[in-house]
Protein backbone atom coordinates (compact mmCIF):
# COMPACT_ATOMS: atom_id res chain seq x y z
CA UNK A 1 25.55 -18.23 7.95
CA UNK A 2 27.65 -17.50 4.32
CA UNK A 3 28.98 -14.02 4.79
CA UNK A 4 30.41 -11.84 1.90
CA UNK A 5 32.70 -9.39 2.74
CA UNK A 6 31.05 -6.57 -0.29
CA UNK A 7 27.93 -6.18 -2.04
CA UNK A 8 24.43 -4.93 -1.88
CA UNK A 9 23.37 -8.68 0.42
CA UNK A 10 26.00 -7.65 2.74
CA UNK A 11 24.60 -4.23 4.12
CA UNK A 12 20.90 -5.04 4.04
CA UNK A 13 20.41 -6.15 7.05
CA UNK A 14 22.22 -5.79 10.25
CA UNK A 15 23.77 -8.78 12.16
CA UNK A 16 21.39 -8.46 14.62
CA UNK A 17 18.28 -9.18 13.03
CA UNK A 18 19.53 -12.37 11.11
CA UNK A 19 20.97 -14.29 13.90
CA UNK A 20 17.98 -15.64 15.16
CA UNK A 21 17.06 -16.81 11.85
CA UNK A 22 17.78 -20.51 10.63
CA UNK A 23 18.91 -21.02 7.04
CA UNK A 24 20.64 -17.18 5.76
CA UNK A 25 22.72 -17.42 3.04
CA UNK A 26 23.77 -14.06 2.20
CA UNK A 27 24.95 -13.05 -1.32
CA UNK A 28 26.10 -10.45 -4.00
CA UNK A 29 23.26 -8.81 -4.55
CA UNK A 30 20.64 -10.13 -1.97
CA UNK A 31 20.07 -12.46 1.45
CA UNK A 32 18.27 -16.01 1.03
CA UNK A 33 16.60 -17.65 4.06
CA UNK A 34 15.01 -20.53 3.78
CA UNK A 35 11.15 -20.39 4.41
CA UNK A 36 7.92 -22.78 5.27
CA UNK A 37 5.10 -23.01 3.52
CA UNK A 38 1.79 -24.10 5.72
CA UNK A 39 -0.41 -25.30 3.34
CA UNK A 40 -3.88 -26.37 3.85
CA UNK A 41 -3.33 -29.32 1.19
CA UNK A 42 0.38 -30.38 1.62
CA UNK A 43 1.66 -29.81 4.96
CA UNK A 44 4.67 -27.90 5.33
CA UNK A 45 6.65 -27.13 2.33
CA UNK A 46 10.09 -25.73 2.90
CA UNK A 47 11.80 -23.23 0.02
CA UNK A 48 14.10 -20.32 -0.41
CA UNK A 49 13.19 -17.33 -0.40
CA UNK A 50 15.07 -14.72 -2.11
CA UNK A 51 15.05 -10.47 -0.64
CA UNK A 52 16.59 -8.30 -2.57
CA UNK A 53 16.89 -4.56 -1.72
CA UNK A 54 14.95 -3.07 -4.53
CA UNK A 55 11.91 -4.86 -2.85
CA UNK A 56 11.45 -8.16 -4.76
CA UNK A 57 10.67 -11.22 -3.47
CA UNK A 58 11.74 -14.69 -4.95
CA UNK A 59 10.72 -17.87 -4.16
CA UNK A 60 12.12 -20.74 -6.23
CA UNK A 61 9.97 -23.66 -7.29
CA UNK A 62 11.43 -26.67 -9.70
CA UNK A 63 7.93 -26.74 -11.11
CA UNK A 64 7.07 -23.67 -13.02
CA UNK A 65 9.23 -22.28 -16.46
CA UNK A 66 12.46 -20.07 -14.64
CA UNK A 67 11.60 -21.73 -11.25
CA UNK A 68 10.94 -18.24 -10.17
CA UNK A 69 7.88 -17.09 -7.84
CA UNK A 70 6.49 -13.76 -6.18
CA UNK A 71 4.88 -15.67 -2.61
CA UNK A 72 1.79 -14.78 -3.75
CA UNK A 73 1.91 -16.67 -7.10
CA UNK A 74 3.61 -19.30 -4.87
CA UNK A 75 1.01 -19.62 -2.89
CA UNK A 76 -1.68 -19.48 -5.39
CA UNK A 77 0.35 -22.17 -7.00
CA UNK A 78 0.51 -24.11 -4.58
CA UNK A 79 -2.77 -23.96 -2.73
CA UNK A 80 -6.29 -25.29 -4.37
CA UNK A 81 -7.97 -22.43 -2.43
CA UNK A 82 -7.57 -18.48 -3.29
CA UNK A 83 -5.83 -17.49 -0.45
CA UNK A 84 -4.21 -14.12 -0.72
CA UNK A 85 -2.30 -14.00 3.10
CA UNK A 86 1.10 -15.19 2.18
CA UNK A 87 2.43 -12.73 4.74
CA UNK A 88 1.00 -14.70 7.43
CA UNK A 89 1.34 -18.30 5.65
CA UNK A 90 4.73 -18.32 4.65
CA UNK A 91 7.51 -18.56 7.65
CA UNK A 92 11.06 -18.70 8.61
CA UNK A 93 12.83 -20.82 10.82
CA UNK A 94 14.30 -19.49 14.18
CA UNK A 95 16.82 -20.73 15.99
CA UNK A 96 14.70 -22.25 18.47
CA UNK A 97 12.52 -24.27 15.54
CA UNK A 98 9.81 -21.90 16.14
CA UNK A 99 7.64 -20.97 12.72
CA UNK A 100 7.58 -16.66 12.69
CA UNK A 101 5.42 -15.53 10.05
CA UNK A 102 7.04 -13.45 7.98
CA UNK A 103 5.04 -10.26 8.46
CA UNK A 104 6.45 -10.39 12.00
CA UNK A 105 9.78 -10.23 11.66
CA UNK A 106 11.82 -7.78 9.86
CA UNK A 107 12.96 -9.33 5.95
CA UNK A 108 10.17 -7.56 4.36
CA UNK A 109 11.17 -3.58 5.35
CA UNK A 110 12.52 -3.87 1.13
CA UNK A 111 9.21 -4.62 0.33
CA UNK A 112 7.30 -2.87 2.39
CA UNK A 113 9.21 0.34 1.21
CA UNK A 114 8.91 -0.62 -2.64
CA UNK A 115 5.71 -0.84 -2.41
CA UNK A 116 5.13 2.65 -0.15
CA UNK A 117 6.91 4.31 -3.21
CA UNK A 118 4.43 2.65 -5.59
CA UNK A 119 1.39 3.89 -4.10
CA UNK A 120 3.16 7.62 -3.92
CA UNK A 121 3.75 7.25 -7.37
CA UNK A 122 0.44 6.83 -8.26
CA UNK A 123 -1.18 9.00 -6.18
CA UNK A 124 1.22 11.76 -7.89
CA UNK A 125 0.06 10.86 -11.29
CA UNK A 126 -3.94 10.51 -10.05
CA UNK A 127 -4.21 13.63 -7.76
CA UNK A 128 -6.07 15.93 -10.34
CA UNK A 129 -8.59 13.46 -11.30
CA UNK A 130 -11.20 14.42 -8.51
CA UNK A 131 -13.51 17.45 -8.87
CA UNK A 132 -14.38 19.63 -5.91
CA UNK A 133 -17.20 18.53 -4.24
CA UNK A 134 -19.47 20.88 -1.94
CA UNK A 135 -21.16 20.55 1.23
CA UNK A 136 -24.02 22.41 2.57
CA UNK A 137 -23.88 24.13 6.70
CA UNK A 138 -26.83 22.78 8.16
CA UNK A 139 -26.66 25.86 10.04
CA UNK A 140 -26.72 28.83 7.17
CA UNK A 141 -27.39 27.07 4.48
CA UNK A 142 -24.32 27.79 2.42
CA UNK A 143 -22.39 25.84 0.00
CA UNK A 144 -18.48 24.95 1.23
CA UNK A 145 -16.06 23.65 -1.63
CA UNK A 146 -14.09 20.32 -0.31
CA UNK A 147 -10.93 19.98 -3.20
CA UNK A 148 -10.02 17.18 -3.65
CA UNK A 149 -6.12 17.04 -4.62
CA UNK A 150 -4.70 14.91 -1.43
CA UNK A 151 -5.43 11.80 0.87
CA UNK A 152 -5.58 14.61 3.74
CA UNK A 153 -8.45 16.59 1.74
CA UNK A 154 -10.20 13.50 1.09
CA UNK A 155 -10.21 12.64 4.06
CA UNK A 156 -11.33 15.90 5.18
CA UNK A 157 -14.45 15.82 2.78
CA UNK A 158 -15.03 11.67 3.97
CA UNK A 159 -15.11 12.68 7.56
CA UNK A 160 -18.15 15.66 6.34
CA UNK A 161 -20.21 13.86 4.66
CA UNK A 162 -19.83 11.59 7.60
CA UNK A 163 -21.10 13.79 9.80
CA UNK A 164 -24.90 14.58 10.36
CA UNK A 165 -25.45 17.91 10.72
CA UNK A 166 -22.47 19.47 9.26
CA UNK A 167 -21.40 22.92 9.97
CA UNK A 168 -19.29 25.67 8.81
CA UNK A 169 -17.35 25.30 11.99
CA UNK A 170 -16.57 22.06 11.95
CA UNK A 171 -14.68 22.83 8.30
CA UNK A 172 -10.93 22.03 8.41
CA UNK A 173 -10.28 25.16 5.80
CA UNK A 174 -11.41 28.09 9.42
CA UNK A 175 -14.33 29.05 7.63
CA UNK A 176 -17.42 30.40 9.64
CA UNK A 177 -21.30 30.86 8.89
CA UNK A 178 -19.94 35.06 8.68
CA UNK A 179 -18.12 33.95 5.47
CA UNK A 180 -19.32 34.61 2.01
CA UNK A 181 -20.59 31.98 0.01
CA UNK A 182 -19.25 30.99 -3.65
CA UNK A 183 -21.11 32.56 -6.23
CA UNK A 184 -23.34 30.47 -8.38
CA UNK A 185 -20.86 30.93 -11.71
CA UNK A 186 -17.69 29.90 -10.00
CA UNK A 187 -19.38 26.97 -8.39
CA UNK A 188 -19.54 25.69 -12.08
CA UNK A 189 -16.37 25.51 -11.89
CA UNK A 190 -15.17 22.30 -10.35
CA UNK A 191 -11.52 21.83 -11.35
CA UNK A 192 -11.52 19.03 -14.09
CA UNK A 193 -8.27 19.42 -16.40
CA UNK A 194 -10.76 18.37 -19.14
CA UNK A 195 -13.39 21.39 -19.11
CA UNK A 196 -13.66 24.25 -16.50
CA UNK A 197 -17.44 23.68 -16.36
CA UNK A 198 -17.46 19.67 -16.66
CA UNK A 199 -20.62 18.19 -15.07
CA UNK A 200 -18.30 15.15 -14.64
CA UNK A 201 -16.61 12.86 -16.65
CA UNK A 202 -13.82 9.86 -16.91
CA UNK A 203 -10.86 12.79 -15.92
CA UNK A 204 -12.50 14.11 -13.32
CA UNK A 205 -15.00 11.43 -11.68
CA UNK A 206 -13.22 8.76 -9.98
CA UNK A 207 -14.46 5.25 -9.34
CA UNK A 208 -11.43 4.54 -6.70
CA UNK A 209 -7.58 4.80 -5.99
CA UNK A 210 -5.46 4.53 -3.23
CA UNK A 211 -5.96 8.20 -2.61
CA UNK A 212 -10.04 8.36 -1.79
């Protein structure tokens, strides 16, 4: 293993969880390990693969313009099939020769992460495009308002309309049959940033996101 003494490739990982790992090279700014391809149509294919800790992943192939890959365009480069588990198709070595996969060992917590912040990201810039929806008690009859703003109150509204026979108890916002329904004018109202009294429409109405 190529140690540097300073740099970003230096602290990413600790000592522990490289040593078992054939092939580390670690640099400047990131840690290379060589990696196996199984392919369906070529074998094995070994290449390095490049981590880096704002989440990217590198694989170089003499091949393609800027011999420069994500693994999945690697693999859909390299395979005749669409296969989309790269995770689970692309390896590293360990010191025993044993092929790990490499969503079982620990290289990918950069991109794991990276990606984690991507999908918070967009959920912050989509959470006002659902309207509230309403649900009926089976019991009383009355109309509950579900709002729709987080993955926890989507959730909550999934898991109702799940449910056959719904009731007002079973409501995650401690309502009871003894509450007072919404009146028929603020129903209307169904929070789209468009128009207070939208019927539905492309800011409001969504046809799926991570968050729903």
């Amino acid at each position: 293993m190529a140690l540097v003494v300073s740099g970003e490739g230096a602290t990413m990982f600790q000592n522990e969880e490289l040593k078992v790992i054939n092939g580390i090279k670690i640099e400047f700014d990131h840690v290379q390990v060589t990696c196996i391809l199984k392919s369906q149509d070529h074998g094995e294919q070994a290449k390095r693969l490049k981590i880096f800790a704002d989440g990217k992943l590198e694989i170089s192939c003499k091949c393609v313009p800027n011999y420069k890959l994500s693994p999945s365009s690697f693999l859909k480069h390299k395979e005749k099939r669409q296969l989309k588990n790269w995770k689970y198709r692309i390896c590293v070595i360990k010191s025993n020769d044993k092929r790990i996969p490499l969503r079982d060992i620990t290289l990918l917590k950069y991109y794991y992460k990276q990606k984690s912040e991507e999908v918070g990201r967009v959920l912050k810039r989509r959470q006002t495009i659902h309207h509230d929806e309403f649900l009926h008690c089976s019991k009383c009859g009355k109309y509950h308002r579900f709002e729709l703003r987080s993955m926890q109150e989507c959730r909550a509204d999934h898991d109702a309309l799940a449910k056959e026979n719904w009731t007002c108890f079973d409501s995650p916002n401690n309502i009871t049959c003894e509450t007072l329904k919404e009146r028929e004018s603020h129903r209307l109202c169904r929070g789209c940033p468009r128009a207070a009294k939208c019927k539905g429409c492309i800011s409001c109405v969504c046809l799926g996101c991570g968050m729903c």
